[in-house]
Protein backbone atom coordinates (compact mmCIF):
# COMPACT_ATOMS: atom_id res chain seq x y z
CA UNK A 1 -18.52 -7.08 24.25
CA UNK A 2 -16.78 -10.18 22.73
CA UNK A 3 -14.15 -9.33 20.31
CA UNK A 4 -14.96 -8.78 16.86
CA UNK A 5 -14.46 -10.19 13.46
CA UNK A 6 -13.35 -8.51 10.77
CA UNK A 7 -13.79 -9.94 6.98
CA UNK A 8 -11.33 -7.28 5.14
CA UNK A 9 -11.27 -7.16 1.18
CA UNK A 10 -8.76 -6.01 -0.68
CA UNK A 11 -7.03 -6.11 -4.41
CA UNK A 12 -3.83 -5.22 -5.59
CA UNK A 13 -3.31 -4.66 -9.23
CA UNK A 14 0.12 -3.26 -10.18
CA UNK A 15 2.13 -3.13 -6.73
CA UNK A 16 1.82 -4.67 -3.59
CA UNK A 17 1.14 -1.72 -1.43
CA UNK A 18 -2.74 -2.50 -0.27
CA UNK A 19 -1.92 -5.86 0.01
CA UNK A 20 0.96 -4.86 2.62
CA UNK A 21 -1.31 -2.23 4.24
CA UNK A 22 -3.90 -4.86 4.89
CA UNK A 23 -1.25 -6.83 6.16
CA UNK A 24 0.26 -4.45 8.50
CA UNK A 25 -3.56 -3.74 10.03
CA UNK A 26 -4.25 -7.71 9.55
CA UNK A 27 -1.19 -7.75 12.53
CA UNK A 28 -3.23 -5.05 14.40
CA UNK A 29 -6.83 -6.26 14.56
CA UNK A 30 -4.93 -9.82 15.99
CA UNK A 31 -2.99 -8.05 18.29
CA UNK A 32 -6.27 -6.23 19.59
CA UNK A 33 -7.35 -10.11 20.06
CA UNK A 34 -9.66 -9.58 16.82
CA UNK A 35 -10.73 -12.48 14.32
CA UNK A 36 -9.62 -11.58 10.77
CA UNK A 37 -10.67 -13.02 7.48
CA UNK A 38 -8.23 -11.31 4.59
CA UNK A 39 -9.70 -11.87 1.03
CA UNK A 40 -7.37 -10.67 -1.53
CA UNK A 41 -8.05 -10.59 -5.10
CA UNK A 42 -4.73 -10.01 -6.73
CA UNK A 43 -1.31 -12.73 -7.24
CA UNK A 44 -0.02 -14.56 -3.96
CA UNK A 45 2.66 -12.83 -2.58
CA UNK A 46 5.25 -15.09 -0.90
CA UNK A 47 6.13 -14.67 2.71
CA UNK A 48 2.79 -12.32 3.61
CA UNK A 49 2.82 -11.70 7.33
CA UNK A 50 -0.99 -11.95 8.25
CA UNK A 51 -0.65 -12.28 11.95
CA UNK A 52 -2.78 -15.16 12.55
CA UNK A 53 -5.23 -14.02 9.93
CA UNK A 54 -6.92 -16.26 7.84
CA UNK A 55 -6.33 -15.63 4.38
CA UNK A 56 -8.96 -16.50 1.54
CA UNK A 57 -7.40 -15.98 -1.92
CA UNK A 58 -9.75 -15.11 -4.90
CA UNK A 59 -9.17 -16.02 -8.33
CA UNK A 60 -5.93 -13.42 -8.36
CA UNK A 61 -6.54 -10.62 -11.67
CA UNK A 62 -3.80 -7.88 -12.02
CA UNK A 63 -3.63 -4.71 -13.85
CA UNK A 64 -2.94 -5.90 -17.74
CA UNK A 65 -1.10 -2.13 -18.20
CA UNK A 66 -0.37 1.00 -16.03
CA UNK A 67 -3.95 2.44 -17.08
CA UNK A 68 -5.91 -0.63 -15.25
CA UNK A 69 -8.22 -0.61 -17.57
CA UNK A 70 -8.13 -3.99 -18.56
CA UNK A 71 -7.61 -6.92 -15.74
CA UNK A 72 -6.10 -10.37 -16.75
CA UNK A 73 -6.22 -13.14 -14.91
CA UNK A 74 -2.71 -15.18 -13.83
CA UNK A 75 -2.69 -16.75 -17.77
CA UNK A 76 -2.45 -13.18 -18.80
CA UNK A 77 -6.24 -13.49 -20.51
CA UNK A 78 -8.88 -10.51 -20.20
CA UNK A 79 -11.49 -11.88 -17.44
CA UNK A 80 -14.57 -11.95 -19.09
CA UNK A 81 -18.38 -11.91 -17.20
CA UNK A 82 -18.08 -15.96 -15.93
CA UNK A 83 -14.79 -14.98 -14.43
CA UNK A 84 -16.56 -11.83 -12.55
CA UNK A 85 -19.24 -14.20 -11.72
CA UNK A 86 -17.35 -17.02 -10.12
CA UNK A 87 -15.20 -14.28 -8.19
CA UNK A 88 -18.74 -13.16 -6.92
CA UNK A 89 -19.83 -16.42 -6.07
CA UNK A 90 -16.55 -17.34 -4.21
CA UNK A 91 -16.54 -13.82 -2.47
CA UNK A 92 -19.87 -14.51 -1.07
CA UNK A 93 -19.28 -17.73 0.67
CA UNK A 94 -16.84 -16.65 2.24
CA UNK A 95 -18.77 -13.56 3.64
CA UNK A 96 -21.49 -16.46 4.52
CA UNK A 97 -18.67 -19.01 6.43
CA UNK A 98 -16.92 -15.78 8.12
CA UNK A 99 -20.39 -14.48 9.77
CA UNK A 100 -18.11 -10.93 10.69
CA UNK A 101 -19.34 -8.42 12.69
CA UNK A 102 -16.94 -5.54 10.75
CA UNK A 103 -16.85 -5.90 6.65
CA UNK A 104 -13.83 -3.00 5.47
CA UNK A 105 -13.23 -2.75 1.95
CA UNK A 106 -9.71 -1.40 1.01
CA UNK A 107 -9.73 1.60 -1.46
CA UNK A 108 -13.07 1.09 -3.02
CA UNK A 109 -15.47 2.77 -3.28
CA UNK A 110 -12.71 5.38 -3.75
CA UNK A 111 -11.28 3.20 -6.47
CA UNK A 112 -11.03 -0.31 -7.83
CA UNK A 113 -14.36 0.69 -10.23
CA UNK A 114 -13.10 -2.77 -12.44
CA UNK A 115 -14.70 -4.70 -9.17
CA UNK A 116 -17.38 -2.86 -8.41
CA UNK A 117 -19.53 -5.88 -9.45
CA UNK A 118 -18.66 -8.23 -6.76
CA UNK A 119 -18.35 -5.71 -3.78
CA UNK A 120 -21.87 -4.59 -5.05
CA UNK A 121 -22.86 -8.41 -4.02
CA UNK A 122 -21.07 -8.35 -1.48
CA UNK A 123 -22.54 -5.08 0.48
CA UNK A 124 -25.84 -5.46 -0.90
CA UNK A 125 -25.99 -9.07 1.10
CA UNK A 126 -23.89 -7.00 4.06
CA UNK A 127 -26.86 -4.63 4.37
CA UNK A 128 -29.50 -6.94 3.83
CA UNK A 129 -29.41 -8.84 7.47
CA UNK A 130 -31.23 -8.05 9.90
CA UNK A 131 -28.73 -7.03 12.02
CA UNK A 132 -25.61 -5.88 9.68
CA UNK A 133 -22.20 -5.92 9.96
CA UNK A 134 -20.00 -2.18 10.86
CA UNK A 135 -18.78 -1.34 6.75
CA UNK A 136 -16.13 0.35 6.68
CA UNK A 137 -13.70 1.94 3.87
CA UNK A 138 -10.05 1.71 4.42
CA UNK A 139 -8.16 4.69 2.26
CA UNK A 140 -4.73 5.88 2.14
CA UNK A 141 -3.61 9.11 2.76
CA UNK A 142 -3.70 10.29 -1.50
CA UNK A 143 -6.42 9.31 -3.84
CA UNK A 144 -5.64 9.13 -7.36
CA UNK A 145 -7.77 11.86 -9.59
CA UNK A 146 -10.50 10.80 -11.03
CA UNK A 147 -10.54 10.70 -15.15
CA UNK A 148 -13.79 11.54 -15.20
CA UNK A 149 -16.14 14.11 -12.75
CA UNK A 150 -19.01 11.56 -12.59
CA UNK A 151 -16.99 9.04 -10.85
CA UNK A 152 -16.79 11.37 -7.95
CA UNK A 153 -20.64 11.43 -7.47
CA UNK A 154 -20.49 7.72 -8.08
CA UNK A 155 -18.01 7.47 -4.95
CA UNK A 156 -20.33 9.63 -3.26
CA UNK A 157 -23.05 7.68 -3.79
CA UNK A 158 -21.63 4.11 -2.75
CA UNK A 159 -20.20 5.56 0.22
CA UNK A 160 -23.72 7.39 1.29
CA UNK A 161 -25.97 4.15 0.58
CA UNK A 162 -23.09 1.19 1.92
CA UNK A 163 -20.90 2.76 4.07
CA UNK A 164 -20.91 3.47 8.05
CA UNK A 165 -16.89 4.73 8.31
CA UNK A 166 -14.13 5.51 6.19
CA UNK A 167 -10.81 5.52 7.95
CA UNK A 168 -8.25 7.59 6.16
CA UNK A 169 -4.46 6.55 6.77
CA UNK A 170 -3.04 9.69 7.07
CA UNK A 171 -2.38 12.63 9.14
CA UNK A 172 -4.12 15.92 7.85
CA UNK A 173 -0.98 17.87 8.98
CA UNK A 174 0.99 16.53 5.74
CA UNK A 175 -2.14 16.26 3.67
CA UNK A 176 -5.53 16.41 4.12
CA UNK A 177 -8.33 13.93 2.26
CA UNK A 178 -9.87 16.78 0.81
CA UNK A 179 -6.58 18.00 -0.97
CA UNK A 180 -6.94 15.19 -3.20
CA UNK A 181 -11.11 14.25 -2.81
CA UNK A 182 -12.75 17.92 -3.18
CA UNK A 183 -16.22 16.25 -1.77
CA UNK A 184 -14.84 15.52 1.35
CA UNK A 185 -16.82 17.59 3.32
CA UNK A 186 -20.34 15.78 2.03
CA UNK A 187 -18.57 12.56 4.05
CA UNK A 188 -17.00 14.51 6.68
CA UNK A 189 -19.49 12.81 9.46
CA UNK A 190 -18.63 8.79 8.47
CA UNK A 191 -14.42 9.66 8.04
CA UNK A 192 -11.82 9.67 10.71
CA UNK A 193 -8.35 9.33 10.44
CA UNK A 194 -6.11 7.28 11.63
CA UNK A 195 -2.46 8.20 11.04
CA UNK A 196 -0.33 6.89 8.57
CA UNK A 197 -0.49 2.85 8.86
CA UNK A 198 3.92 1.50 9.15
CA UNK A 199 6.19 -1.43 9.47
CA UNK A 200 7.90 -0.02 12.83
CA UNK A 201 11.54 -0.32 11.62
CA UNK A 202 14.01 -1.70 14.11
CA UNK A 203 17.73 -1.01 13.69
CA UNK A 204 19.19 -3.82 14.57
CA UNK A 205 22.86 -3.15 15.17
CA UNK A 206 24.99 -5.25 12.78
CA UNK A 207 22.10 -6.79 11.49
CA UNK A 208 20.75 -7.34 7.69
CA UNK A 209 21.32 -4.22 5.89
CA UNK A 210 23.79 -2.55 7.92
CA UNK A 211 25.93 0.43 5.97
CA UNK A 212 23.73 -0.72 2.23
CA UNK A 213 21.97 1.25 0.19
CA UNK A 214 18.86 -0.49 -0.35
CA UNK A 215 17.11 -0.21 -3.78
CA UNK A 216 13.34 -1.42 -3.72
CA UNK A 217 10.34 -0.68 -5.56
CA UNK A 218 7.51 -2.49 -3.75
CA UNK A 219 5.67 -4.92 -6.10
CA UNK A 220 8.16 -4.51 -9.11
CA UNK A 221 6.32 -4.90 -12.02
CA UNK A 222 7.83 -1.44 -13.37
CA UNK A 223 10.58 -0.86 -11.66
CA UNK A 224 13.69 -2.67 -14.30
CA UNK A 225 14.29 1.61 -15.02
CA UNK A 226 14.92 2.46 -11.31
CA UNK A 227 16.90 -0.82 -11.16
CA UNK A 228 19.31 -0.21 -14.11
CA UNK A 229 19.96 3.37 -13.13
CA UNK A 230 21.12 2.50 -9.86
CA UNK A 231 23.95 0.18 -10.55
CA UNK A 232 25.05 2.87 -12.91
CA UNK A 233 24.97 5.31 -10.69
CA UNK A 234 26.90 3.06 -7.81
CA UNK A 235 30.45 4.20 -8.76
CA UNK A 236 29.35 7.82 -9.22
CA UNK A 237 28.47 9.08 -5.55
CA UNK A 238 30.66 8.38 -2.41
CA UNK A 239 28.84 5.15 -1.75
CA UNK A 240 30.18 3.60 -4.35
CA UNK A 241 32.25 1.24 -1.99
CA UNK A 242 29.55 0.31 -0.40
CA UNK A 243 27.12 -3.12 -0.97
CA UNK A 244 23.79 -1.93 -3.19
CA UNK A 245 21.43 -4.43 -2.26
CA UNK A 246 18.70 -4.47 -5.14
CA UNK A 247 15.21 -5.98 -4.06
CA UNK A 248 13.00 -7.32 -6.76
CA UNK A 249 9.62 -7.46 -5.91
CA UNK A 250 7.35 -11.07 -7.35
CA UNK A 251 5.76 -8.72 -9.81
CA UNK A 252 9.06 -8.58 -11.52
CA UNK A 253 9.03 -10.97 -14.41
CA UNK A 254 11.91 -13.81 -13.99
CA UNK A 255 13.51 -13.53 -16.80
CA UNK A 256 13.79 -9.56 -16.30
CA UNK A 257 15.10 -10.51 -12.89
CA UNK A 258 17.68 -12.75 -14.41
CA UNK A 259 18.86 -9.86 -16.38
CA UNK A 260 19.23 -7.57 -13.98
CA UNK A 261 21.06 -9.58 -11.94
CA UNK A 262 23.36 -10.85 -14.84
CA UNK A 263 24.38 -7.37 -15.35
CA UNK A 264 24.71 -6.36 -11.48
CA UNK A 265 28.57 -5.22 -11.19
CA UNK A 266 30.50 -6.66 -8.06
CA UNK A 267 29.30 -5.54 -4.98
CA UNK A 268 25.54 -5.12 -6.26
CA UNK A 269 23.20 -7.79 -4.36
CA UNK A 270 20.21 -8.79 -7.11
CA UNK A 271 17.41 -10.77 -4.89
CA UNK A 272 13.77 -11.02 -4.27
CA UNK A 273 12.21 -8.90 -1.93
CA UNK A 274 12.74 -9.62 1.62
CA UNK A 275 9.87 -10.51 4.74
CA UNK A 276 12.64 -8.47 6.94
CA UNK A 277 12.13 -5.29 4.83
CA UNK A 278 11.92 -3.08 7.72
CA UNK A 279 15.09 -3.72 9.10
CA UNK A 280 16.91 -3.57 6.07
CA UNK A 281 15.36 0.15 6.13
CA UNK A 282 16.37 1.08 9.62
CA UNK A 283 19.96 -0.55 8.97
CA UNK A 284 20.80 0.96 6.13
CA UNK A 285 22.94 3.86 5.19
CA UNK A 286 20.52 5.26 2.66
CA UNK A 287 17.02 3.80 0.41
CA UNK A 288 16.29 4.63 -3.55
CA UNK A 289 12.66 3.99 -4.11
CA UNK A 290 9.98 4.84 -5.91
CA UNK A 291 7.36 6.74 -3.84
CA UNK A 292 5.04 3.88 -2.44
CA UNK A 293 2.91 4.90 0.98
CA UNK A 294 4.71 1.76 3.05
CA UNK A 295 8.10 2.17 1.42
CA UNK A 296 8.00 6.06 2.31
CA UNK A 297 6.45 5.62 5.75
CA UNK A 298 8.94 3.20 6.73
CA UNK A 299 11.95 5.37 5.38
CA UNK A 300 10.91 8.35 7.21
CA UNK A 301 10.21 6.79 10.25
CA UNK A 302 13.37 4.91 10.63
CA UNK A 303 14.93 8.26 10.04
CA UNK A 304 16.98 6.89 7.24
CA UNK A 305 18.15 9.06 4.15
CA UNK A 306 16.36 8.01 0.87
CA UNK A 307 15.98 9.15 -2.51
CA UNK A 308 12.15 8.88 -3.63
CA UNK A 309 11.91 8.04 -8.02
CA UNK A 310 7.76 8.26 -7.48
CA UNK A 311 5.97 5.84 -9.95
CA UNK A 312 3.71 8.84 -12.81
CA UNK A 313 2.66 5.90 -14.89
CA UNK A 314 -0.89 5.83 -16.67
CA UNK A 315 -3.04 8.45 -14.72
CA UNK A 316 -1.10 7.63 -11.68
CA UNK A 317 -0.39 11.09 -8.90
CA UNK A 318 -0.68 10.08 -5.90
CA UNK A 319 3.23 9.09 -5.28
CA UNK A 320 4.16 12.16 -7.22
CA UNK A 321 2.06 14.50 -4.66
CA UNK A 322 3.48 12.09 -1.62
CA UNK A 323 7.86 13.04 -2.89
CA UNK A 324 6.84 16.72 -3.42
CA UNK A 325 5.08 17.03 0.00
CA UNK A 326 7.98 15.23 1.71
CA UNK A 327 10.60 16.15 -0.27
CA UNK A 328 11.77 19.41 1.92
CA UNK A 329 11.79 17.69 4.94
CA UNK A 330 15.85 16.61 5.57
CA UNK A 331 17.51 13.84 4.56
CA UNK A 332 15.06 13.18 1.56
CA UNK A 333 15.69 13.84 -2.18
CA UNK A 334 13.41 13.33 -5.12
CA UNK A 335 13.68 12.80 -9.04
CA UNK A 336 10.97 13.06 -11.33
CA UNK A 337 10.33 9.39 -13.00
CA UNK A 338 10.73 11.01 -16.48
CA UNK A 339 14.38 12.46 -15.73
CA UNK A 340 15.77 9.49 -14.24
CA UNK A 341 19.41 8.89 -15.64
CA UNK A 342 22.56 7.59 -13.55
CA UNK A 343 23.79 11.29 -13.24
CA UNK A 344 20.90 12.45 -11.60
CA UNK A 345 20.02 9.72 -8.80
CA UNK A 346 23.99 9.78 -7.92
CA UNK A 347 23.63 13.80 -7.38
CA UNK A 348 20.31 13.41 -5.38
CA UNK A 349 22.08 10.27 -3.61
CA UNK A 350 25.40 12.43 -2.55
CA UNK A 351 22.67 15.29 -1.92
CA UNK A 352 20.48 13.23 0.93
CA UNK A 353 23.90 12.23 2.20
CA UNK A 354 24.81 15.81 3.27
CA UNK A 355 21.10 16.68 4.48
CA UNK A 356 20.33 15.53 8.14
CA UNK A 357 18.25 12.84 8.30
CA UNK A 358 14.19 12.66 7.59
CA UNK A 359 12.02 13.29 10.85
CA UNK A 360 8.91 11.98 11.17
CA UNK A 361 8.50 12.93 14.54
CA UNK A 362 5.39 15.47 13.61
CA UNK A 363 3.47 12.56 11.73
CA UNK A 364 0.91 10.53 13.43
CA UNK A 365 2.69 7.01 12.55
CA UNK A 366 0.36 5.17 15.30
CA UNK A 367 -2.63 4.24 12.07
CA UNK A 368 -2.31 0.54 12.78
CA UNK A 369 -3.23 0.41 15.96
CA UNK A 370 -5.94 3.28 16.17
CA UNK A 371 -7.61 1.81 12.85
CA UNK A 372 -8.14 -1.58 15.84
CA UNK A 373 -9.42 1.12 18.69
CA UNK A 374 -11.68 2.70 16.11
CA UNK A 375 -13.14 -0.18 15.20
CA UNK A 376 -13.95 -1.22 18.78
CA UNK A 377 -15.46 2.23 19.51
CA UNK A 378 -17.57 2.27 16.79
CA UNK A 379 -19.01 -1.37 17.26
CA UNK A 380 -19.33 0.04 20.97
CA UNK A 381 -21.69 2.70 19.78
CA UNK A 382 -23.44 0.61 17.59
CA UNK A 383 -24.50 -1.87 20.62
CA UNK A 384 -25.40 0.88 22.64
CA UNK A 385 -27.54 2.05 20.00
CA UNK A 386 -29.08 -0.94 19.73
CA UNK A 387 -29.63 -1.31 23.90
């Protein structure tokens, strides 16, 4: 069987998370000597490690609030139905130019309902050759509750009439899907995990990040808060000699960037988010983040100390449920979002200090490259079938 390729959708509308997950299995698929197309649909974000993927970049819309309800496009104006439209178009060729053999949609159908117009077009002309292409869902390990209990049949629906797999990027042992999607079970034959999907961190001795506390929040676009508290907290906890190295992700507005980093005290670093994230993880003395699946993954299995702020925005649970599932394993510490103050994250900070350090040695970290194996099994079948 000649190696596959894969035409992978995704959209990020707040953070950068999916986009990063895609990434990280982007890397994967090559490495498995795979042929990737990546369309995203959200803002370019600089230094994206695709391994060799091509990239196709959409029209890029983003969340205009924490509810997602409304989507703007990169002049901050609501896309209206000849914005949808040309997306569809656009989408559609370059379905037609990639020809793939796999088509995986990340999160939808299990969200990103605002598109469900142009990855209608696009399945509908998946399922209409003659011979289609493997679809396949990629999910994280947490779904966000639905507002409303008719979405849940709609999910149910899509994924029953479109959908051949869903790969969940998770390990059952810390959650299973059907703690947080109760239909699970009507699915159970198309879904297969794949363990959590991470950045292997590398300590690098010496290297970038060595004895910091790093301060991130993943995309950025609400994370000023987490920023501010930090450098207040800096002189309160027995790091306060140490170098706080703030990372600002591009969803941070510029001139809220310039502030922060106009008020950073000496020996607080103010910068962009860095392409060598993971080693600044595994280097570090200890993280503050909020409660992001890569960030998190990456912290525990570096086995570095952290304190986890998770993101409760809008309707948002899903980082929530991640901190208080992972919160008693050692070494991590977590504050909820609404009781953030400097006093606080220095107590939780001098707290994961005296806790050993997080062990994700019981957590299938392995999802990259199993989400490639998977893949090749299941086209395997499919030719078989076919023979």
């Amino acid at each position: 069987m000649s190696k596959p390729h894969v035409f992978f959708w995704v959209q990020h509308l707040l953070g950068i998370g999916h986009l990063q997950r895609t990434a990280t299995l982007a890397r994967a698929f090559r490495r498995a000597g795979m042929t990737v197309t990546v369309v995203s649909g959200g803002h370019e974000v600089p230094g994206l490690d695709l391994g060799g993927a091509t990239l196709v970049q959409l029209p890029p819309v983003r969340a205009a609030d924490k509810y997602f309800k409304i989507l703007v496009d990169d002049t901050d104006s609501e896309i209206d139905d000849a914005f949808r439209e040309n997306r569809c178009e656009l989408l559609l060729a370059a379905y037609r130019a990639a020809v793939p053999d796999v088509v995986i949609t990340e999160l939808f159908p299990f969200g990103r309902r605002q598109l469900r117009r142009e990855l209608t077009v696009l399945l509908d002309a998946a399922r209409a050759q003659p011979l289609p292409p493997l679809i396949v869902s990629s999910v994280r390990d947490i779904l966000v509750e639905p507002p409303k209990p008719e979405r849940v049949a709609e999910m149910l629906e899509r994924v029953e009439t479109y959908y051949d797999r869903v790969m969940i990027h998770g390990d059952p042992t810390l959650i299973p899907f059907d703690e947080t999607f109760a239909h699970a079970d009507r699915i159970a034959d198309r879904v297969a995990y794949t363990g959590y999907v991470v950045d292997m961190p590398q300590k690098v001795p010496g290297g970038p990040g060595t004895d910091e506390v790093i301060v991130s929040a993943g995309g950025g676009a609400v994370s000023e808060e987490l920023f501010r508290a930090a450098m207040a907290a800096r002189p309160l906890t027995r790091l306060a000699n140490r170098t706080w190295r703030i990372l600002a992700g591009h969803a941070l507005a510029d001139d809220v960037l310039e502030s922060v980093a106009g008020d950073a005290p000496e020996g607080v670093v103010v910068e962009r988010a860095r392409s060598d994230f993971p080693t600044l993880m595994a280097n570090c003395t200890l993280s503050i983040s909020q409660g992001g699946y890569n960030t998190v993954m990456e912290m525990m299995t570096a086995g570095t100390r952290g304190v986890i702020v998770p993101y409760a925005g809008g309707l948002e649970t899903e980082q929530t449920l991640r901190a208080r599932l992972l919160e008693n394993r050692s070494g991590i510490r977590t504050i909820p979002e609404d009781t953030l103050n400097p006093a606080a994250l220095a107590a939780a900070v001098d707290a994961a200090l005296d806790a050993p350090p997080p062990d994700a040695s019981g957590l299938d970290t392995g999802g990259a490259d199993k989400s490639a194996a998977l893949i090749e099994v299941w086209l395997g079948q499919r030719e078989g079938n076919v023979a």
